[in-house]
N, C-alpha and C. Protein backbone atom coordinates (compact mmCIF):
# COMPACT_ATOMS: atom_id res chain seq x y z
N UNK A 1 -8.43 6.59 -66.09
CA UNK A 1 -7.04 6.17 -66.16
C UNK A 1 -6.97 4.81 -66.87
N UNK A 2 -6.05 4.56 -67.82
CA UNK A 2 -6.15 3.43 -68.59
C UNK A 2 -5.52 2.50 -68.01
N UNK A 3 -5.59 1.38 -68.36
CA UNK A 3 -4.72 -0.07 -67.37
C UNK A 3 -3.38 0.11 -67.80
N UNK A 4 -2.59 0.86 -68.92
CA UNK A 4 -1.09 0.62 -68.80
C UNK A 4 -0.73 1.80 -68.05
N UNK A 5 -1.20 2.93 -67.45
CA UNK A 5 -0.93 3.67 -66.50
C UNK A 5 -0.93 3.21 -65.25
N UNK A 6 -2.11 2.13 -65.10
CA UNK A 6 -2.67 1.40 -63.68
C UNK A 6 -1.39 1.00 -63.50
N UNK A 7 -0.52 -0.51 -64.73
CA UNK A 7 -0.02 -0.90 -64.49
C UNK A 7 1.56 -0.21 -63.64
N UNK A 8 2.27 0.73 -64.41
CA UNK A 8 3.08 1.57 -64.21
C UNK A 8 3.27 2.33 -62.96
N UNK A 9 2.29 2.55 -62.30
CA UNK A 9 1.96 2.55 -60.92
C UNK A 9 1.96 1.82 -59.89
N UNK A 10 1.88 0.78 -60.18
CA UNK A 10 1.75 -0.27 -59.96
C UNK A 10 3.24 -1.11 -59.44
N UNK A 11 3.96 -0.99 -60.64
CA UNK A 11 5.61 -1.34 -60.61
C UNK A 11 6.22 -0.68 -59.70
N UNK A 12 6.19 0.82 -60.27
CA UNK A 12 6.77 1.88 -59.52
C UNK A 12 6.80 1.98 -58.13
N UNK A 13 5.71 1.62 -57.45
CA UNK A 13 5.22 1.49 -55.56
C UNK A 13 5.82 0.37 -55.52
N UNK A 14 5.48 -0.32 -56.13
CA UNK A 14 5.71 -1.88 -55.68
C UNK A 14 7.60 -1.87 -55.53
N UNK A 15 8.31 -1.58 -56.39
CA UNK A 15 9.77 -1.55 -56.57
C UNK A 15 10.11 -0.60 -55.59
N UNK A 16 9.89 0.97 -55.31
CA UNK A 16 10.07 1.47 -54.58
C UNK A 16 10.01 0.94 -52.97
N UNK A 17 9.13 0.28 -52.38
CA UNK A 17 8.78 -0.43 -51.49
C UNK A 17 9.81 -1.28 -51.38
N UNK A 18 9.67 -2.14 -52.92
CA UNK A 18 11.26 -3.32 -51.92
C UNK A 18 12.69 -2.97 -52.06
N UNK A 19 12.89 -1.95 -52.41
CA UNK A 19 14.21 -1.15 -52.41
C UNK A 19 13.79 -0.33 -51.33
N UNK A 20 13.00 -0.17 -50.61
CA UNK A 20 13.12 0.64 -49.19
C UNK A 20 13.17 1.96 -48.92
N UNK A 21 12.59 2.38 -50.64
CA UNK A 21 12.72 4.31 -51.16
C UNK A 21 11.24 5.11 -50.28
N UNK A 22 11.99 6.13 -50.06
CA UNK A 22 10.79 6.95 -49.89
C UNK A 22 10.46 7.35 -51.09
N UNK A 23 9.23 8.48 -51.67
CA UNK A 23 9.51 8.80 -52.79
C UNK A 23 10.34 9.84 -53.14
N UNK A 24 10.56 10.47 -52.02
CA UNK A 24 11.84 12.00 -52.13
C UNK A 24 13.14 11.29 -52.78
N UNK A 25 13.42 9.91 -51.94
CA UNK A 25 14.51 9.18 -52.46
C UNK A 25 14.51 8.88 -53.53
N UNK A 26 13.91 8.59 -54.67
CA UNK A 26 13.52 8.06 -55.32
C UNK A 26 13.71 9.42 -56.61
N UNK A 27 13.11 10.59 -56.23
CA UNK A 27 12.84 11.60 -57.20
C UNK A 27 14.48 12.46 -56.90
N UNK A 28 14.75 12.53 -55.94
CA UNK A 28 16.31 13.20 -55.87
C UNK A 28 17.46 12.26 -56.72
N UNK A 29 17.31 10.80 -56.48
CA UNK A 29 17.99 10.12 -57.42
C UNK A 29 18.04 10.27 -58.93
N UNK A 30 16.55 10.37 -59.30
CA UNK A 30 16.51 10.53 -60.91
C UNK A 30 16.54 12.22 -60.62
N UNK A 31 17.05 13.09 -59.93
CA UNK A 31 17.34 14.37 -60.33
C UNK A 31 16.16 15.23 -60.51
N UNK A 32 14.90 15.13 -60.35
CA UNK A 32 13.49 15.50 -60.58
C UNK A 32 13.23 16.32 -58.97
N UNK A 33 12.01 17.11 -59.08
CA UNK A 33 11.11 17.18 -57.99
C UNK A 33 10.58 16.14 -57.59
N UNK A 34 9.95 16.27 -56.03
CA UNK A 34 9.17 15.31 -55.66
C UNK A 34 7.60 15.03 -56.24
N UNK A 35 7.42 16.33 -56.38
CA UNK A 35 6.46 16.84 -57.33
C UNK A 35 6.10 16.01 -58.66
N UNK A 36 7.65 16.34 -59.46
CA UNK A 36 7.32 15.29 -60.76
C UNK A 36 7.43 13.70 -60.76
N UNK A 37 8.05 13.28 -59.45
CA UNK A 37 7.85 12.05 -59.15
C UNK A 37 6.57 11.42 -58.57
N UNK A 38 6.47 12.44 -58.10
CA UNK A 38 4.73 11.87 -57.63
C UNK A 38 3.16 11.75 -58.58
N UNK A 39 3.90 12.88 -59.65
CA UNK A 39 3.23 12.75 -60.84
C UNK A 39 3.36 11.80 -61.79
N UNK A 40 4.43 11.07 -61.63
CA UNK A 40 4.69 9.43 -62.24
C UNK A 40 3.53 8.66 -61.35
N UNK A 41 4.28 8.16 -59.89
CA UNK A 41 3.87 7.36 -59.22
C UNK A 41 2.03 7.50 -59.21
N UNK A 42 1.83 8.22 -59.16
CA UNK A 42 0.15 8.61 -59.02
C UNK A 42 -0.64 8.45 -60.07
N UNK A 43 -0.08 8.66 -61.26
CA UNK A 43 -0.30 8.18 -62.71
C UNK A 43 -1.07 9.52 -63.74
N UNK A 44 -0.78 10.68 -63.19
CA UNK A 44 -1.08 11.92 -63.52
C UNK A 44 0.12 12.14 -64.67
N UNK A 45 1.14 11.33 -64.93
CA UNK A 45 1.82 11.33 -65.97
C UNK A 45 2.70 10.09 -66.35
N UNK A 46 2.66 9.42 -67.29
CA UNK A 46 2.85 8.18 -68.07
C UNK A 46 4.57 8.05 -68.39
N UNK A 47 5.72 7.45 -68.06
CA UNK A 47 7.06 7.62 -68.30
C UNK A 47 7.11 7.53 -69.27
N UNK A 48 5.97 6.19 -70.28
CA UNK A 48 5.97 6.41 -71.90
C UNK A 48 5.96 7.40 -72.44
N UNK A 49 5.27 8.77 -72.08
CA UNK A 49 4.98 9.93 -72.57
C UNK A 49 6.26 10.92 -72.23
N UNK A 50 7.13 10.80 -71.18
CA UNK A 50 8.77 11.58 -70.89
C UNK A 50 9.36 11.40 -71.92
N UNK A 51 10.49 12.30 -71.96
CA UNK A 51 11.64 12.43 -72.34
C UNK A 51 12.41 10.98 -72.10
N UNK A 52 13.00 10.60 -73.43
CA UNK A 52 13.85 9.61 -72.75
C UNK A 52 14.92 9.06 -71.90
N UNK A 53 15.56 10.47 -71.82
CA UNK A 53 16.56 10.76 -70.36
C UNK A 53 15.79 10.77 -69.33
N UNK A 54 14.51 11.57 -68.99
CA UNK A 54 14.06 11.58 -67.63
C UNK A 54 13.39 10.29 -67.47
N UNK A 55 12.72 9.25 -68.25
CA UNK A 55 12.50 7.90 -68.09
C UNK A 55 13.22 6.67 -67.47
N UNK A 56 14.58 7.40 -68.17
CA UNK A 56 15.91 6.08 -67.96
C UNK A 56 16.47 6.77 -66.80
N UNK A 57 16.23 8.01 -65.81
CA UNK A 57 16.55 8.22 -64.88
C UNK A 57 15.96 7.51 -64.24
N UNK A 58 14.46 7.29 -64.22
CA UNK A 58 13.57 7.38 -63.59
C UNK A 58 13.02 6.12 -63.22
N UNK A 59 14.05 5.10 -64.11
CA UNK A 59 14.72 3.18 -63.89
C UNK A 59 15.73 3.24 -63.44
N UNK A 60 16.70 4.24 -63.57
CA UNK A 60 17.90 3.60 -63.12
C UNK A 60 17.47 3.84 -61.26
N UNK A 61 17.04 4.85 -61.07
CA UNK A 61 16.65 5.19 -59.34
C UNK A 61 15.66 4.03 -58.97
N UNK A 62 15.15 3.83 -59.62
CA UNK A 62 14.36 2.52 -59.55
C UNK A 62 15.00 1.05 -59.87
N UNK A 63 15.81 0.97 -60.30
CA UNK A 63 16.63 -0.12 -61.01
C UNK A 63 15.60 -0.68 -61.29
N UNK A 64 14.84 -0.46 -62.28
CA UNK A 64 13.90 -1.35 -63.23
C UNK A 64 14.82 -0.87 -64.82
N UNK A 65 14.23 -2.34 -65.25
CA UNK A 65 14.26 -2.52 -66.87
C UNK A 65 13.45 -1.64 -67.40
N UNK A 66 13.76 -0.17 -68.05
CA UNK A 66 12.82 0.56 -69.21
C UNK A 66 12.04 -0.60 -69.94
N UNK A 67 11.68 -1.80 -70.62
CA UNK A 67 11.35 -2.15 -71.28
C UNK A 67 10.31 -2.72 -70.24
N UNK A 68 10.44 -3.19 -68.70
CA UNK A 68 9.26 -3.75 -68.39
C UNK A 68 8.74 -2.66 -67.70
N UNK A 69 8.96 -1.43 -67.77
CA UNK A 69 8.28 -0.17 -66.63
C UNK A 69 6.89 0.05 -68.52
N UNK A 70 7.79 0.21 -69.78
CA UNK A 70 7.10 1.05 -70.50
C UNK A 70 5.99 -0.06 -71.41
N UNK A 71 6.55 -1.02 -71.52
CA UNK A 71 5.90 -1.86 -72.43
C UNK A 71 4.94 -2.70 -71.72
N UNK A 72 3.92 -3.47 -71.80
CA UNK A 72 2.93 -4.16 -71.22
C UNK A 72 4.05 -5.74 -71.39
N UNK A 73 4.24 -6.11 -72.32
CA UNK A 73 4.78 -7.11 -71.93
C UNK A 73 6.81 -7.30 -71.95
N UNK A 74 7.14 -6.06 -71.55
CA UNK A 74 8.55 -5.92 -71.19
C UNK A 74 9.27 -6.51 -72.73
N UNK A 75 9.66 -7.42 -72.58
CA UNK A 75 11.43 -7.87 -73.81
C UNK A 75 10.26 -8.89 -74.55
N UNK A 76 9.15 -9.34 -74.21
CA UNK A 76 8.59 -9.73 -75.69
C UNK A 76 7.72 -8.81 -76.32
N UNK A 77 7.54 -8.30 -75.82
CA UNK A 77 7.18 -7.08 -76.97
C UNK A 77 8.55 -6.51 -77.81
N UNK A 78 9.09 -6.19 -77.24
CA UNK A 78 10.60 -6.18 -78.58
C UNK A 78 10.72 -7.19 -79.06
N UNK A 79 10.75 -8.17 -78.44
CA UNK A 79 11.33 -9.72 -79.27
C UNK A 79 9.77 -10.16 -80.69
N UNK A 80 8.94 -9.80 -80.06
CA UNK A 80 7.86 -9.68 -81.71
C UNK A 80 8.25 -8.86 -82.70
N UNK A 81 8.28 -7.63 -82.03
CA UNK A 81 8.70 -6.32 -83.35
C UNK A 81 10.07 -6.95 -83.91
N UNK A 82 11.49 -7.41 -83.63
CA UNK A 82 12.43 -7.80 -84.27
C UNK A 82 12.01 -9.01 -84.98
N UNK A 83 11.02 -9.94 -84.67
CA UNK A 83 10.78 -10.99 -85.44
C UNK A 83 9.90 -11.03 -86.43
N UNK A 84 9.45 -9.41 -86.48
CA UNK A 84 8.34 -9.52 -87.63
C UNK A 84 9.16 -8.73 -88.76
N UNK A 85 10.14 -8.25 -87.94
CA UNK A 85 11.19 -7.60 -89.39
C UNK A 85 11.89 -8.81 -89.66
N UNK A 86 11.99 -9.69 -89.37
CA UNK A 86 12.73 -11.07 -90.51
C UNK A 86 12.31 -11.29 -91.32
């Protein structure tokens, strides 16, 4: 398992935990099985690699930022890519 999967796992428990989700809660919110939520959380599948609707479900039930669940370093990693197109 690679470290940006580690990481992603990582978020996901951790956020779930202080929002007080089970993971059923959590996977009925973004509209999924518990099944395919547990296949996030466990790291048997990468949100980078989803659909981009089932991703941005899968923050908003989480109320995380897509950019710090998918990217290693969240809004500066966008903020490089826009500054190297100047």
């Amino acid at each position: 398992m690679d470290d940006s999967t580690k990481r992603q796992m990582k978020i996901m428990k951790k956020r779930r935990a202080e929002l007080g989700f089970r993971q059923e809660d959590v996977a009925e919110e973004a509209g999924i099985s518990l099944q395919q939520y547990q296949n996030f959380e466990n790291g048997r599948r990468k949100v980078a690699n989803c659909s981009t609707i089932l991703g941005l479900r899968i923050c908003a039930a989480l109320e995380l930022d897509p950019y710090e669940l998918v990217f290693e370093n969240g809004r500066d990693f966008i903020k490089r890519i826009r500054d190297s197109m100047k």
